[in-house]
PDB file of N, CA and C in Angstrom:
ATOM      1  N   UNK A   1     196.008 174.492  89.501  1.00  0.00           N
ATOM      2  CA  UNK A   1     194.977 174.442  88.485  1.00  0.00           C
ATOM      3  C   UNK A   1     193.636 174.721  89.133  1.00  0.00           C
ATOM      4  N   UNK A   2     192.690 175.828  89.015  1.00  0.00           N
ATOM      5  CA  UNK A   2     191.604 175.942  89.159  1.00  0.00           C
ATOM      6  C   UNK A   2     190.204 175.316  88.196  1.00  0.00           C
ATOM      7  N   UNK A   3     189.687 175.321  88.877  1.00  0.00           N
ATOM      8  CA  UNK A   3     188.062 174.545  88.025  1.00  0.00           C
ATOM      9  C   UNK A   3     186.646 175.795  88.128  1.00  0.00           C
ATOM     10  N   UNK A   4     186.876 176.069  87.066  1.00  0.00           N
ATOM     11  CA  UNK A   4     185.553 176.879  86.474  1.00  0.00           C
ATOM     12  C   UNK A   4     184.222 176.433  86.848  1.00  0.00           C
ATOM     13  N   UNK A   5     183.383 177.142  87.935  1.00  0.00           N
ATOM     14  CA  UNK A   5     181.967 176.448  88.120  1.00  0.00           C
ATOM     15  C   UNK A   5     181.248 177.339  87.617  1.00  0.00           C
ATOM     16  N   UNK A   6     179.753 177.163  87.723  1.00  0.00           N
ATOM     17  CA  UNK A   6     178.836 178.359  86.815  1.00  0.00           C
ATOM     18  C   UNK A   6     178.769 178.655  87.735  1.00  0.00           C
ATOM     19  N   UNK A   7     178.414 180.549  87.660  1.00  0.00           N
ATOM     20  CA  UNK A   7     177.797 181.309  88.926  1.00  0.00           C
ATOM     21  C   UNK A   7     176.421 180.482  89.266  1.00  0.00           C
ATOM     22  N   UNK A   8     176.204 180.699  90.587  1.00  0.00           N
ATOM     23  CA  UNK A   8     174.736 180.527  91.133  1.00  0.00           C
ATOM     24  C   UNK A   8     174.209 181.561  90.604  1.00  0.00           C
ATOM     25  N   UNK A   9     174.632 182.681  90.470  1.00  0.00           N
ATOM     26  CA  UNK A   9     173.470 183.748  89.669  1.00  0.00           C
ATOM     27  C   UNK A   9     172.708 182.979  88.456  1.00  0.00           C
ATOM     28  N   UNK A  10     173.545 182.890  87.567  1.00  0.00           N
ATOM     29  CA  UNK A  10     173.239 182.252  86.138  1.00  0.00           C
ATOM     30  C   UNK A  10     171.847 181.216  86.604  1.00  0.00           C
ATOM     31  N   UNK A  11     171.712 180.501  87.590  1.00  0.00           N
ATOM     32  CA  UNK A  11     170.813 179.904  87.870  1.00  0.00           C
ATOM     33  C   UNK A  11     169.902 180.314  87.890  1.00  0.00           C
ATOM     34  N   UNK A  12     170.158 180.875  89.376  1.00  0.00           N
ATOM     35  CA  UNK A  12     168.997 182.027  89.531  1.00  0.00           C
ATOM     36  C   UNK A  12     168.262 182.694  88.671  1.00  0.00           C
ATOM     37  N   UNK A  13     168.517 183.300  88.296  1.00  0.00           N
ATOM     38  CA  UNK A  13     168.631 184.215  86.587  1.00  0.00           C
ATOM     39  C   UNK A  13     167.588 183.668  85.793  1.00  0.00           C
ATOM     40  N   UNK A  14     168.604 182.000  85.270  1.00  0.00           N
ATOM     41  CA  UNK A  14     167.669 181.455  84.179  1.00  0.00           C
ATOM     42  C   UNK A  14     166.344 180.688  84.813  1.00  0.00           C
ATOM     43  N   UNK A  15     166.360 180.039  86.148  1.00  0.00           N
ATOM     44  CA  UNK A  15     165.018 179.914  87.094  1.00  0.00           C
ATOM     45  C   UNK A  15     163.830 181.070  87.026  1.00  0.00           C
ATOM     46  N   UNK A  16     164.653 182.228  87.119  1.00  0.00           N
ATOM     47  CA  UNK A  16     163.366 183.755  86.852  1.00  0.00           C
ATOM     48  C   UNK A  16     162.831 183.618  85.520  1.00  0.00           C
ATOM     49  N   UNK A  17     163.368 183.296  84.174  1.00  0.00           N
ATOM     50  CA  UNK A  17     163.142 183.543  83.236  1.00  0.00           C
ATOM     51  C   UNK A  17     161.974 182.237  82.853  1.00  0.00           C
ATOM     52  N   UNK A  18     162.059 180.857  83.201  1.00  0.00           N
ATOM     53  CA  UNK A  18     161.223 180.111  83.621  1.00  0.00           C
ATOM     54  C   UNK A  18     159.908 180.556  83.945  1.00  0.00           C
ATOM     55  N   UNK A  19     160.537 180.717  85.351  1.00  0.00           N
ATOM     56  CA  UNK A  19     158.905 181.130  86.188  1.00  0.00           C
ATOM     57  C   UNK A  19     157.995 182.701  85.503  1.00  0.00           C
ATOM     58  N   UNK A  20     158.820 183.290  84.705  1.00  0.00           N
ATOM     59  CA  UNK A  20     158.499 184.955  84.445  1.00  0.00           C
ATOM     60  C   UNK A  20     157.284 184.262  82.758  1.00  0.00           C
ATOM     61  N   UNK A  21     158.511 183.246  82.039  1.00  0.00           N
ATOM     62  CA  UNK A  21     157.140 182.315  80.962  1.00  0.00           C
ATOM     63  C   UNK A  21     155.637 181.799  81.579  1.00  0.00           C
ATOM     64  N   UNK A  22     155.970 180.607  82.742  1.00  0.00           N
ATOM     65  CA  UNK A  22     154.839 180.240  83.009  1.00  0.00           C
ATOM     66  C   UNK A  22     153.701 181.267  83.553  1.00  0.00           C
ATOM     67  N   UNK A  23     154.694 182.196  84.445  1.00  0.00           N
ATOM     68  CA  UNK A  23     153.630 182.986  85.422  1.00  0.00           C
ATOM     69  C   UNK A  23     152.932 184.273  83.954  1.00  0.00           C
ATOM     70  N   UNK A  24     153.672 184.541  82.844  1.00  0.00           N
ATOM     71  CA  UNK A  24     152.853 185.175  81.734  1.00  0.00           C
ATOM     72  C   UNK A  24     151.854 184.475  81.067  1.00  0.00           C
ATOM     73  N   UNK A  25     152.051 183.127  80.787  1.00  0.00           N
ATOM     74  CA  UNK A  25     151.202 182.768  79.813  1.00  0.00           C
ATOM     75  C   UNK A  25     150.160 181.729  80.820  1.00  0.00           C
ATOM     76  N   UNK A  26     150.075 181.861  81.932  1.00  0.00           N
ATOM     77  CA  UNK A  26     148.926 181.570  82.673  1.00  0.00           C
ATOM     78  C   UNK A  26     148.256 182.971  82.766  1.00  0.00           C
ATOM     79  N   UNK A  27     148.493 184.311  82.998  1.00  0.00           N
ATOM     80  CA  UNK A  27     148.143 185.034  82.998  1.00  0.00           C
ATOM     81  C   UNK A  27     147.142 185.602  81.858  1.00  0.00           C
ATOM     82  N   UNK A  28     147.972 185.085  80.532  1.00  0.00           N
ATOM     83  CA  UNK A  28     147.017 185.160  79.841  1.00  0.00           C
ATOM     84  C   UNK A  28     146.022 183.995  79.480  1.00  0.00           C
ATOM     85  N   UNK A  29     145.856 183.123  80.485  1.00  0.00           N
ATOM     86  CA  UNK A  29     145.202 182.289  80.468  1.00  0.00           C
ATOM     87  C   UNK A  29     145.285 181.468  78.763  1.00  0.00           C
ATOM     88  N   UNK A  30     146.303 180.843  77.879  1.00  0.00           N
ATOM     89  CA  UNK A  30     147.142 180.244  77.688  1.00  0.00           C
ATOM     90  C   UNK A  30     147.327 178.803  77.381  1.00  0.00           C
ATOM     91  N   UNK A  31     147.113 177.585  76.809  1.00  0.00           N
ATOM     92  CA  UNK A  31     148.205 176.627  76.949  1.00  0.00           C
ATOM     93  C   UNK A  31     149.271 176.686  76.527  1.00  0.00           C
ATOM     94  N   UNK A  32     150.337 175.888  76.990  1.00  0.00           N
ATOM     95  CA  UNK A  32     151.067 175.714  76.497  1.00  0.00           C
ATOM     96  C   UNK A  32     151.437 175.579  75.189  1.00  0.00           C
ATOM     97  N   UNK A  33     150.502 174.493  74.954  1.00  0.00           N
ATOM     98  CA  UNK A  33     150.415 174.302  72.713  1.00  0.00           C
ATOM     99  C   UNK A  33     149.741 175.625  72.464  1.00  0.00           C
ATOM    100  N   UNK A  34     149.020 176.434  73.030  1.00  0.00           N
ATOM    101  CA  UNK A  34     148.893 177.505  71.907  1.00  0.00           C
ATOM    102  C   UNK A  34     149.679 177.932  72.235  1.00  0.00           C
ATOM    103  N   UNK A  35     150.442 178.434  73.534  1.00  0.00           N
ATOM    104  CA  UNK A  35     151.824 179.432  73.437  1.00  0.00           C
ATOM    105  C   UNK A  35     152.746 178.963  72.248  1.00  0.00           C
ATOM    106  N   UNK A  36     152.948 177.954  71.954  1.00  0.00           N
ATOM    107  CA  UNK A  36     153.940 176.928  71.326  1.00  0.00           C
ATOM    108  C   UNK A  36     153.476 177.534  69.781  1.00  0.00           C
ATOM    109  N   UNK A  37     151.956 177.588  69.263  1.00  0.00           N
ATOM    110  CA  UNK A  37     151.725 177.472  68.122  1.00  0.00           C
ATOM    111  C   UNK A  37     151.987 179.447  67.830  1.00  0.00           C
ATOM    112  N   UNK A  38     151.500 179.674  68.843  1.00  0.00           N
ATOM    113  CA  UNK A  38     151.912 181.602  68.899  1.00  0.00           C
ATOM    114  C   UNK A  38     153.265 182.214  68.899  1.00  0.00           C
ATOM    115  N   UNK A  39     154.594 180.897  69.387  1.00  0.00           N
ATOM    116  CA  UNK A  39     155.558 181.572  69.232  1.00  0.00           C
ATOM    117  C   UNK A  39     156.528 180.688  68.273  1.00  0.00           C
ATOM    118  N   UNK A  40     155.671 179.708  67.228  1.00  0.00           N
ATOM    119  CA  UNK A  40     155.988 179.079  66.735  1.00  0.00           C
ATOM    120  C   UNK A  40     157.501 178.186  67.007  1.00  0.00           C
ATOM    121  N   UNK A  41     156.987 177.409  67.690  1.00  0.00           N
ATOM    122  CA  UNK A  41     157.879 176.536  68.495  1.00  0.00           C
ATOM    123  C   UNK A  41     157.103 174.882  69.513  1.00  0.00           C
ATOM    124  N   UNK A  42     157.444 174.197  69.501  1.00  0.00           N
ATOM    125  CA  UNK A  42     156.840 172.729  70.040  1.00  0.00           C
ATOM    126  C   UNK A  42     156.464 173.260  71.360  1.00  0.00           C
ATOM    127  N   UNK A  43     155.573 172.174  72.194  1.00  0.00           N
ATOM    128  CA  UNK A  43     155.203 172.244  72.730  1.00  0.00           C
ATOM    129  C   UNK A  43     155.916 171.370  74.328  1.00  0.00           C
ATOM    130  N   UNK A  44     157.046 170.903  73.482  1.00  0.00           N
ATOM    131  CA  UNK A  44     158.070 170.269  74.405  1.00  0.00           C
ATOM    132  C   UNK A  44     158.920 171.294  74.457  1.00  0.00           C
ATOM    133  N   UNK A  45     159.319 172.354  74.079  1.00  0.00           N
ATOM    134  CA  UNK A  45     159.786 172.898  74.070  1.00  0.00           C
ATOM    135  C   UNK A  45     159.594 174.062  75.538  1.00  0.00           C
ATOM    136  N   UNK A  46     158.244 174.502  74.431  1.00  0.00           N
ATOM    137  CA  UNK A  46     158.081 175.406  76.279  1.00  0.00           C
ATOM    138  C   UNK A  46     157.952 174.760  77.317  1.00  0.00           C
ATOM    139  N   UNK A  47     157.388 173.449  77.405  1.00  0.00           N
ATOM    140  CA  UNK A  47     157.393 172.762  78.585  1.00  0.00           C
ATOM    141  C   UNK A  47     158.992 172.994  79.288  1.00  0.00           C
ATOM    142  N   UNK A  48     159.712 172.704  78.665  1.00  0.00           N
ATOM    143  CA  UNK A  48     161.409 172.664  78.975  1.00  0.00           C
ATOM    144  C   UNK A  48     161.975 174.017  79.179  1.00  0.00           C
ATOM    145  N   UNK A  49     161.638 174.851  78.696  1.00  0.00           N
ATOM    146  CA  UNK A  49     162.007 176.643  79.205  1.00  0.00           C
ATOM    147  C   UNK A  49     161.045 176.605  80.465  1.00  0.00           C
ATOM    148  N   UNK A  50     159.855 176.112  80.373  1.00  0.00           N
ATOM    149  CA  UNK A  50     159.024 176.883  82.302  1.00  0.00           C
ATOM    150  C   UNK A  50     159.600 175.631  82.774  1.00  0.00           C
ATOM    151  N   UNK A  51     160.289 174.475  82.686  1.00  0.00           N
ATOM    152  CA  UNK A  51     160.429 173.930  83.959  1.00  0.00           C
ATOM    153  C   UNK A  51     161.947 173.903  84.062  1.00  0.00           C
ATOM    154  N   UNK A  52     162.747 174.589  83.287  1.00  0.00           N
ATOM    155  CA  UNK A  52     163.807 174.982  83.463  1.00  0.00           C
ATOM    156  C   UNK A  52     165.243 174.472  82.893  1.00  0.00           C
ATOM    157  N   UNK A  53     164.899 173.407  82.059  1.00  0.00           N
ATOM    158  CA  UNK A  53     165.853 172.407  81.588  1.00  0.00           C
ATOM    159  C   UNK A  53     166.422 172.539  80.365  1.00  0.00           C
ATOM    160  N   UNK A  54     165.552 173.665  79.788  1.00  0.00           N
ATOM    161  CA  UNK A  54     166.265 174.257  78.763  1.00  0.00           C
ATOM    162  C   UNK A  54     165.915 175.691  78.574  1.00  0.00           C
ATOM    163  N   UNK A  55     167.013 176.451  77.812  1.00  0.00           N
ATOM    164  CA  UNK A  55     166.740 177.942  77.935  1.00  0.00           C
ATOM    165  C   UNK A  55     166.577 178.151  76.535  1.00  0.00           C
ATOM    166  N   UNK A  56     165.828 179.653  76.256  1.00  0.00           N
ATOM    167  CA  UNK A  56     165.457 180.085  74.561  1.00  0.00           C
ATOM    168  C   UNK A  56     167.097 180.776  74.009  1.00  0.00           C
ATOM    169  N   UNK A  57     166.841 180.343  73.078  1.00  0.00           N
ATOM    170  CA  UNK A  57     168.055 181.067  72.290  1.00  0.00           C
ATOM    171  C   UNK A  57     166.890 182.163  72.146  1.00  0.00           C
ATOM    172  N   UNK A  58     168.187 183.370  71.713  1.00  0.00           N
ATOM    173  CA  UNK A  58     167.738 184.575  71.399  1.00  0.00           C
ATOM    174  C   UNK A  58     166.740 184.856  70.229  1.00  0.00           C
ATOM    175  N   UNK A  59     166.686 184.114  69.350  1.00  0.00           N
ATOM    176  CA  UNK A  59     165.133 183.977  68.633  1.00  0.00           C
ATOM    177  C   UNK A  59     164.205 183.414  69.488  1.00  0.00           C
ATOM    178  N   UNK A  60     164.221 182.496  70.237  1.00  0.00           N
ATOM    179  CA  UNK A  60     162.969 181.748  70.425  1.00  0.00           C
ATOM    180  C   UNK A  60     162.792 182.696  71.881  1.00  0.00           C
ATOM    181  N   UNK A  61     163.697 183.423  72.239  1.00  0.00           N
ATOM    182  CA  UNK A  61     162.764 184.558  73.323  1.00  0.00           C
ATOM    183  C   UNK A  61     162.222 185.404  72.937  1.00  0.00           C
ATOM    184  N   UNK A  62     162.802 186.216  71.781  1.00  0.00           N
ATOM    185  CA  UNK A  62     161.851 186.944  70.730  1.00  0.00           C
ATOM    186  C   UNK A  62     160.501 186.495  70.098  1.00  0.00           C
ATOM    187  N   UNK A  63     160.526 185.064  69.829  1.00  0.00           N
ATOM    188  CA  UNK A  63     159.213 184.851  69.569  1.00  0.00           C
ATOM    189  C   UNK A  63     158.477 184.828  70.831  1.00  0.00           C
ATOM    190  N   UNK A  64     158.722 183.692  72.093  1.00  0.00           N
ATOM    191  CA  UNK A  64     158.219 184.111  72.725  1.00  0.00           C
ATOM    192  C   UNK A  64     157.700 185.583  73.763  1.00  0.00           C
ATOM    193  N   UNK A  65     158.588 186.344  73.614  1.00  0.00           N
ATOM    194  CA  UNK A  65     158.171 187.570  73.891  1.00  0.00           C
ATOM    195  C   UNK A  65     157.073 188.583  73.073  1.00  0.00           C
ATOM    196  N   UNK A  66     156.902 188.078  71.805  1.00  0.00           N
ATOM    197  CA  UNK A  66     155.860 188.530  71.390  1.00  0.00           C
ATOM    198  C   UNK A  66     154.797 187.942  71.399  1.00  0.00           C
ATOM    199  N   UNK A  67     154.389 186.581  71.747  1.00  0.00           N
ATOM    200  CA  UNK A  67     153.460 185.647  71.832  1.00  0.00           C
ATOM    201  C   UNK A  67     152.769 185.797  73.123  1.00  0.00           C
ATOM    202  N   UNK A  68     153.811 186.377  74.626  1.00  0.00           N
ATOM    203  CA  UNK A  68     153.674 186.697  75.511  1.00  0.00           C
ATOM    204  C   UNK A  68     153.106 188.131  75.679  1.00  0.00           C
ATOM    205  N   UNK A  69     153.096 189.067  74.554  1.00  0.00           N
ATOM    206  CA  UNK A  69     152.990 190.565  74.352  1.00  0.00           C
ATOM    207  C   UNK A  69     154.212 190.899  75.900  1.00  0.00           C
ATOM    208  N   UNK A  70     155.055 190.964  75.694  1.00  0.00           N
ATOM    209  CA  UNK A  70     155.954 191.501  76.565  1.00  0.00           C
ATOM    210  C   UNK A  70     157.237 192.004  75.832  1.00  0.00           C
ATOM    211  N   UNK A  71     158.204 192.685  76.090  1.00  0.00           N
ATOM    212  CA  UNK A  71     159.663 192.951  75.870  1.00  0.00           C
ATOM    213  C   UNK A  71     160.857 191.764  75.935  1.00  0.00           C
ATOM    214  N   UNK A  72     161.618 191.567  74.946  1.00  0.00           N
ATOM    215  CA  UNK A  72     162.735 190.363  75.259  1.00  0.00           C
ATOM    216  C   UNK A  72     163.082 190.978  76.869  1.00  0.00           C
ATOM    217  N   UNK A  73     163.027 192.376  77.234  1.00  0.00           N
ATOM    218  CA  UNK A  73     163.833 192.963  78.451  1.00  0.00           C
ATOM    219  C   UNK A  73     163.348 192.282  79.163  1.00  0.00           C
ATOM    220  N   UNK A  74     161.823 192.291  79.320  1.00  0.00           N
ATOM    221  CA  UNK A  74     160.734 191.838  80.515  1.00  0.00           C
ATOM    222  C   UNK A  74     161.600 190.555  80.802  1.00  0.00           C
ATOM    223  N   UNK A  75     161.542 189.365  79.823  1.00  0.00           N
ATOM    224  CA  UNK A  75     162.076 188.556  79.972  1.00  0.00           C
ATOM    225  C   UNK A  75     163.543 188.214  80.363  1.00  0.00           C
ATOM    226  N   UNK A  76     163.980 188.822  80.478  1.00  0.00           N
ATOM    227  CA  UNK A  76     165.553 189.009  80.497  1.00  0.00           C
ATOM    228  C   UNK A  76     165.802 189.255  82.190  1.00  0.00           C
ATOM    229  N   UNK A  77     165.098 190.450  82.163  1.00  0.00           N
ATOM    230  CA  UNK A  77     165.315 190.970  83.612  1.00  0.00           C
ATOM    231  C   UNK A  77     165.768 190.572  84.702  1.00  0.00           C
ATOM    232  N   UNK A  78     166.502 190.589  85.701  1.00  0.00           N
ATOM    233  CA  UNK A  78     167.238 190.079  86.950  1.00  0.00           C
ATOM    234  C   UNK A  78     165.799 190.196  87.928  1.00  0.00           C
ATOM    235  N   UNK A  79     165.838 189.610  88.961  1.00  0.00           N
ATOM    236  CA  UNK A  79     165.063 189.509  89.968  1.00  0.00           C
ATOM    237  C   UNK A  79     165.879 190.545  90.546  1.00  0.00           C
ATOM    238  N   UNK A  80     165.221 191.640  91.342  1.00  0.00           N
ATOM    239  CA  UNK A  80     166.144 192.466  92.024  1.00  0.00           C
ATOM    240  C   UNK A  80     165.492 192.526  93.227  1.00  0.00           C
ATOM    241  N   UNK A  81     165.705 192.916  94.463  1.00  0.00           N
ATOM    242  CA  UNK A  81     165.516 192.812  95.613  1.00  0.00           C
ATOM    243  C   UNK A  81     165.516 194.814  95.513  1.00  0.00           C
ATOM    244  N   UNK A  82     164.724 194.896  96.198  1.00  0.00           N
ATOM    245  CA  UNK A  82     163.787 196.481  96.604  1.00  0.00           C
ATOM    246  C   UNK A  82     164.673 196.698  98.288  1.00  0.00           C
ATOM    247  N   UNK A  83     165.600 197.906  97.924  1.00  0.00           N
ATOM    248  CA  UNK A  83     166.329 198.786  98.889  1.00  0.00           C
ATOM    249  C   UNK A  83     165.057 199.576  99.522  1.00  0.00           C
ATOM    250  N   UNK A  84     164.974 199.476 100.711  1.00  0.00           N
ATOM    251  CA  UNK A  84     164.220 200.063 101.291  1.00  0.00           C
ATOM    252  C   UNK A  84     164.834 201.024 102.496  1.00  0.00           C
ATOM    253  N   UNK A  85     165.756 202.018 101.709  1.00  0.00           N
ATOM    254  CA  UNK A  85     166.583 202.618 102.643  1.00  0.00           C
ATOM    255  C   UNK A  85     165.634 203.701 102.487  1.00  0.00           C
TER     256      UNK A  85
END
């Protein structure tokens, strides 16, 4: 009998998508409650997507991706490491 663990990617992954919220909506210089009131959603909420403890369902990245002016992709995106062959 084997036991199913989550990839470490998936971590990884959803850690980028975290840090890719906070590091946008500091950028746009931002709180949190207005991100919250811009992507119509609480303010416990985004707290819990940038610090990682909870992730957006596919609406609430859509809102936030437009609240963020960015692409659901932007958000989505893998961290990729740059081949420098």
């Amino acid at each position: 009998m084997s036991i199913k663990r989550k990839s470490s990617n998936n971590h990884i992954f959803d850690t980028h998508i975290s840090e890719l919220i906070r590091d946008r909506r500091n950028q746009l210089a931002i709180t949190q409650t207005e991100l919250a009131k811009q992507s119509s959603l609480t303010t416990t909420v985004i707290s819990q997507f940038e610090s990682g403890t909870r992730y957006p369902s596919f609406s609430a990245l859509s809102n936030l991706a437009n609240a963020l002016r960015v692409t659901t992709e932007y958000l989505l995106e893998r961290k990729q490491e740059k081949s420098w062959t």
